[in-house]
C-alpha atoms as a PDB file:
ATOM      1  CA  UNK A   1       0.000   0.000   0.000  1.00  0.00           C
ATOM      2  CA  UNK A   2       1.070   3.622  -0.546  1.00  0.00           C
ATOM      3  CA  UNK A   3      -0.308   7.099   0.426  1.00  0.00           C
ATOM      4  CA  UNK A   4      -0.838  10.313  -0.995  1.00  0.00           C
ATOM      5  CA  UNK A   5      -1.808  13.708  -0.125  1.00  0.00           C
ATOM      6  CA  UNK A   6      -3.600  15.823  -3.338  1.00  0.00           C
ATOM      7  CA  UNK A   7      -5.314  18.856  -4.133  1.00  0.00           C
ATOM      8  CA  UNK A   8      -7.478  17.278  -6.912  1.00  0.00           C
ATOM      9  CA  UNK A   9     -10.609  17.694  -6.908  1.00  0.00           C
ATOM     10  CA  UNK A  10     -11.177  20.355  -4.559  1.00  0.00           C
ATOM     11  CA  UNK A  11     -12.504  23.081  -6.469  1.00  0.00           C
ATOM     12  CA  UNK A  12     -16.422  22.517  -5.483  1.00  0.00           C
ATOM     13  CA  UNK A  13     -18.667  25.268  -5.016  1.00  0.00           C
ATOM     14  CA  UNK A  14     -21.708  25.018  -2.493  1.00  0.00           C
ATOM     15  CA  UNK A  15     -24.157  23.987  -4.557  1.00  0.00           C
ATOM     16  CA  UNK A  16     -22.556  22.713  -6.815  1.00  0.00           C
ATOM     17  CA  UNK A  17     -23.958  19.391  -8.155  1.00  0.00           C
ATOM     18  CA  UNK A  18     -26.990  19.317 -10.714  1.00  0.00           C
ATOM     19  CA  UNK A  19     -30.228  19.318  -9.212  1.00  0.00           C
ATOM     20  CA  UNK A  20     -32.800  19.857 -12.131  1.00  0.00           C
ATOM     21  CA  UNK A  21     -35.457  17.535 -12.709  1.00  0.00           C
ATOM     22  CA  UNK A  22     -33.941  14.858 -14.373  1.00  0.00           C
ATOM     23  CA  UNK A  23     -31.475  14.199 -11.455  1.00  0.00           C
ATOM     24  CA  UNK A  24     -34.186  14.202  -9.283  1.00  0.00           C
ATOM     25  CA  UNK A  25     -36.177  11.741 -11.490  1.00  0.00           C
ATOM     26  CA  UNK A  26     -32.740   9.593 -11.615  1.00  0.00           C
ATOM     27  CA  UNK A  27     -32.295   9.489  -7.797  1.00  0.00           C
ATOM     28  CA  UNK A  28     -35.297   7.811  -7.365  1.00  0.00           C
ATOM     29  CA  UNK A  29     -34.439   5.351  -9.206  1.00  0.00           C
ATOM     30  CA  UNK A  30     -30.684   4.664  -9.112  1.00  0.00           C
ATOM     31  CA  UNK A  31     -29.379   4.422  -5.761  1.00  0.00           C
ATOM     32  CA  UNK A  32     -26.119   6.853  -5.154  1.00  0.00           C
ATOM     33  CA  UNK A  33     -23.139   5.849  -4.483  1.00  0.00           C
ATOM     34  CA  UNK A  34     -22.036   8.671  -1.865  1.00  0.00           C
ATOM     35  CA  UNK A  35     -25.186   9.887  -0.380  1.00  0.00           C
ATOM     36  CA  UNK A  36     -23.311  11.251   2.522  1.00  0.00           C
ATOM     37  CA  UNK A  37     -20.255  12.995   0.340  1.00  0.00           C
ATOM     38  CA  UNK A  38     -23.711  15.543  -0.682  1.00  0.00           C
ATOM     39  CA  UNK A  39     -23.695  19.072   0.366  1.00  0.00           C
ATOM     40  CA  UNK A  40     -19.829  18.516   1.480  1.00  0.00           C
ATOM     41  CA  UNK A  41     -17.648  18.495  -1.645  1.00  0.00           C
ATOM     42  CA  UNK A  42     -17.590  22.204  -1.838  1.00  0.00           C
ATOM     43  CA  UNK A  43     -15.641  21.986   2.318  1.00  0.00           C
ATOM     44  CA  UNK A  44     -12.871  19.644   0.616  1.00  0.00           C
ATOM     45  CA  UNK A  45      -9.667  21.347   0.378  1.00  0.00           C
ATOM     46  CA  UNK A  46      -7.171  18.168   0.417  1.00  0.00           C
ATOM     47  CA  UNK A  47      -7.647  14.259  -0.180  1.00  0.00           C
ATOM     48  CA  UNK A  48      -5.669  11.778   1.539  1.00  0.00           C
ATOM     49  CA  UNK A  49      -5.290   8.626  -0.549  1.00  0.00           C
ATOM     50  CA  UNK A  50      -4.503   5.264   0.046  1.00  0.00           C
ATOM     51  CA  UNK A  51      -3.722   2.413  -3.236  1.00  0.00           C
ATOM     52  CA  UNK A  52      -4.057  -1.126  -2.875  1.00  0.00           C
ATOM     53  CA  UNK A  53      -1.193  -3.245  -4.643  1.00  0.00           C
ATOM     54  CA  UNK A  54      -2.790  -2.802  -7.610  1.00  0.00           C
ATOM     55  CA  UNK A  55      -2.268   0.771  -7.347  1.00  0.00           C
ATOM     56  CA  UNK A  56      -6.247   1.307  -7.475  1.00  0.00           C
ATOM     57  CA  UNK A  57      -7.528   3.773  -4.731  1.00  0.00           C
ATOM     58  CA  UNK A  58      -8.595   2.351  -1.718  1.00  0.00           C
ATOM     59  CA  UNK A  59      -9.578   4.296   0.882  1.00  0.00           C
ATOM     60  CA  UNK A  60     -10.100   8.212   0.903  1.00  0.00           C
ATOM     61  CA  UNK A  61     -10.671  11.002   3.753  1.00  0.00           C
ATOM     62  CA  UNK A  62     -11.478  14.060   2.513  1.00  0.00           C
ATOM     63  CA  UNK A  63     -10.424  17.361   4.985  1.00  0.00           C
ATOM     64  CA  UNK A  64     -11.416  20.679   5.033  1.00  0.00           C
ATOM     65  CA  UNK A  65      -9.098  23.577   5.071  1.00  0.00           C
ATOM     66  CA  UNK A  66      -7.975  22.853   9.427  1.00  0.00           C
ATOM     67  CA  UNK A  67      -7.392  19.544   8.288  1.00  0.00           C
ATOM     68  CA  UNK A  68     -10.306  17.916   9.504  1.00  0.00           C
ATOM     69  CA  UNK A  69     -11.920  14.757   8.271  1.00  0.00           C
ATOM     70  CA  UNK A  70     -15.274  16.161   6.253  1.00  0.00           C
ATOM     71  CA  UNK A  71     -16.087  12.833   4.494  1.00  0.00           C
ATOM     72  CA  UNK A  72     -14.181   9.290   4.004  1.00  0.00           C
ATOM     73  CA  UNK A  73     -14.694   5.910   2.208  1.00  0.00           C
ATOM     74  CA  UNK A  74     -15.326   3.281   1.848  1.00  0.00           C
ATOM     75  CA  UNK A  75     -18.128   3.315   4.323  1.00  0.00           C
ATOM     76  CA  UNK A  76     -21.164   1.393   5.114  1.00  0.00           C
ATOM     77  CA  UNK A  77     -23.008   4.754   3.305  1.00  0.00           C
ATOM     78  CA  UNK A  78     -20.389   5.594   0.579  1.00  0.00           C
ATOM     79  CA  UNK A  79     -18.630   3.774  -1.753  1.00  0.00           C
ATOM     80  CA  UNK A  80     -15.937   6.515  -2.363  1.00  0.00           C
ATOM     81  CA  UNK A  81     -15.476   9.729  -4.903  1.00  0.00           C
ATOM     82  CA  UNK A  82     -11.906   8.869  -6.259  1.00  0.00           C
ATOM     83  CA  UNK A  83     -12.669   4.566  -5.745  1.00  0.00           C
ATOM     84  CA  UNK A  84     -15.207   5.283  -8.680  1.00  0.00           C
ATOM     85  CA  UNK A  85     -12.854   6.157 -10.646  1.00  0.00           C
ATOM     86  CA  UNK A  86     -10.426   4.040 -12.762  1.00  0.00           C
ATOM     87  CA  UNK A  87      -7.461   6.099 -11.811  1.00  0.00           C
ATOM     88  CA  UNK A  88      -4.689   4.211 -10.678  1.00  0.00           C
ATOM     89  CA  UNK A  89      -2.284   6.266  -8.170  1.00  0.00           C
ATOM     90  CA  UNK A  90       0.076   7.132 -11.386  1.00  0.00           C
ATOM     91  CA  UNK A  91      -2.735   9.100 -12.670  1.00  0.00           C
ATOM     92  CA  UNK A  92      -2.517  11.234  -9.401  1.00  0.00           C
ATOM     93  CA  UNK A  93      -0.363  14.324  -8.284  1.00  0.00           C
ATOM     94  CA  UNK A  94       0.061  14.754  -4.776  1.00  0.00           C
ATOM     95  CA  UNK A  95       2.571  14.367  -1.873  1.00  0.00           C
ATOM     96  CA  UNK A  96       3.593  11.043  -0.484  1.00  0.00           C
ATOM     97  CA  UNK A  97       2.439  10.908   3.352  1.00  0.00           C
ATOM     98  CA  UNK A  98       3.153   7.845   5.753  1.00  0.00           C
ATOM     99  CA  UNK A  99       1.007   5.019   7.031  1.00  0.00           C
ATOM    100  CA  UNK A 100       0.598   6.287  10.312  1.00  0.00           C
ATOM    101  CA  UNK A 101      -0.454   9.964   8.613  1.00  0.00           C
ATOM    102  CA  UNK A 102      -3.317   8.095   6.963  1.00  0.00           C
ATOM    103  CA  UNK A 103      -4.419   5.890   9.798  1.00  0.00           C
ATOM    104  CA  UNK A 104      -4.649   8.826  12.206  1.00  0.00           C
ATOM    105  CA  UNK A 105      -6.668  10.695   9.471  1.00  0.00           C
ATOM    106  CA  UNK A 106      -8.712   7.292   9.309  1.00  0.00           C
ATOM    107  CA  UNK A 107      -9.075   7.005  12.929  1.00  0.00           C
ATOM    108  CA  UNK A 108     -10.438  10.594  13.776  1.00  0.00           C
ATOM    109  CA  UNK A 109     -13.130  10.021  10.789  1.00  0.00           C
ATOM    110  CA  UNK A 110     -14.758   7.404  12.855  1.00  0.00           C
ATOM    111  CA  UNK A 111     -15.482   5.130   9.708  1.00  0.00           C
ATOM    112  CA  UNK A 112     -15.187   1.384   9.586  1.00  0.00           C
ATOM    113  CA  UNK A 113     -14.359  -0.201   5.937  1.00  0.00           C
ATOM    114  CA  UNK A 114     -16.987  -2.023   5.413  1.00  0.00           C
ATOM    115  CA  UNK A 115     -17.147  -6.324   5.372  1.00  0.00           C
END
């Protein structure tokens, strides 16, 4: 496993995601995949990434500008904004962070990955 610290993806505004009628129509229909990342995106100011040997994303925390956990996954709630990707960890730029960075960023979000 490796770990990474980016800025991706953090350029959300509140509000941001589509809310006309279709996406309504679709949400009733087609569970989402991060009901609990909604309304928060736009509070994201750095990911913290962890890649499986495959170099696939595998767990994310996203933290707002103090450096607190907003949002992580997986979760029982949320699959996981960058683990729906198909990026692989080359595709990412970012800082390389430690283990013990992650899993005390893991810890404080209070999530368990799911069975």
């Amino acid at each position: 496993m490796n770990y990474l610290r980016t800025t991706l993806a953090t350029d959300w505004t509140e509000g941001q995601a589509p809310e006309g009628m279709f996406v309504r129509l679709l949400k009733t229909f087609v569970p989402e995949a991060n009901p609990g990342y909604d309304n928060k995106m736009h509070l994201i100011r750095e990911w913290y990434l962890e890649f499986d040997t495959d170099e696939n994303p595998w767990r994310e925390i996203g933290l707002d500008a103090r450096g607190a956990p907003v949002i992580a996954g997986p979760s029982n709630n949320d699959y996981g904004f960058w683990l729906d990707t198909n990026m692989k960890r080359d595709d990412f730029e970012g800082d390389p962070i430690t283990q013990a960075e992650f899993e005390q960023k893991w810890t404080e979000t209070g999530v368990s990955v799911p069975e």
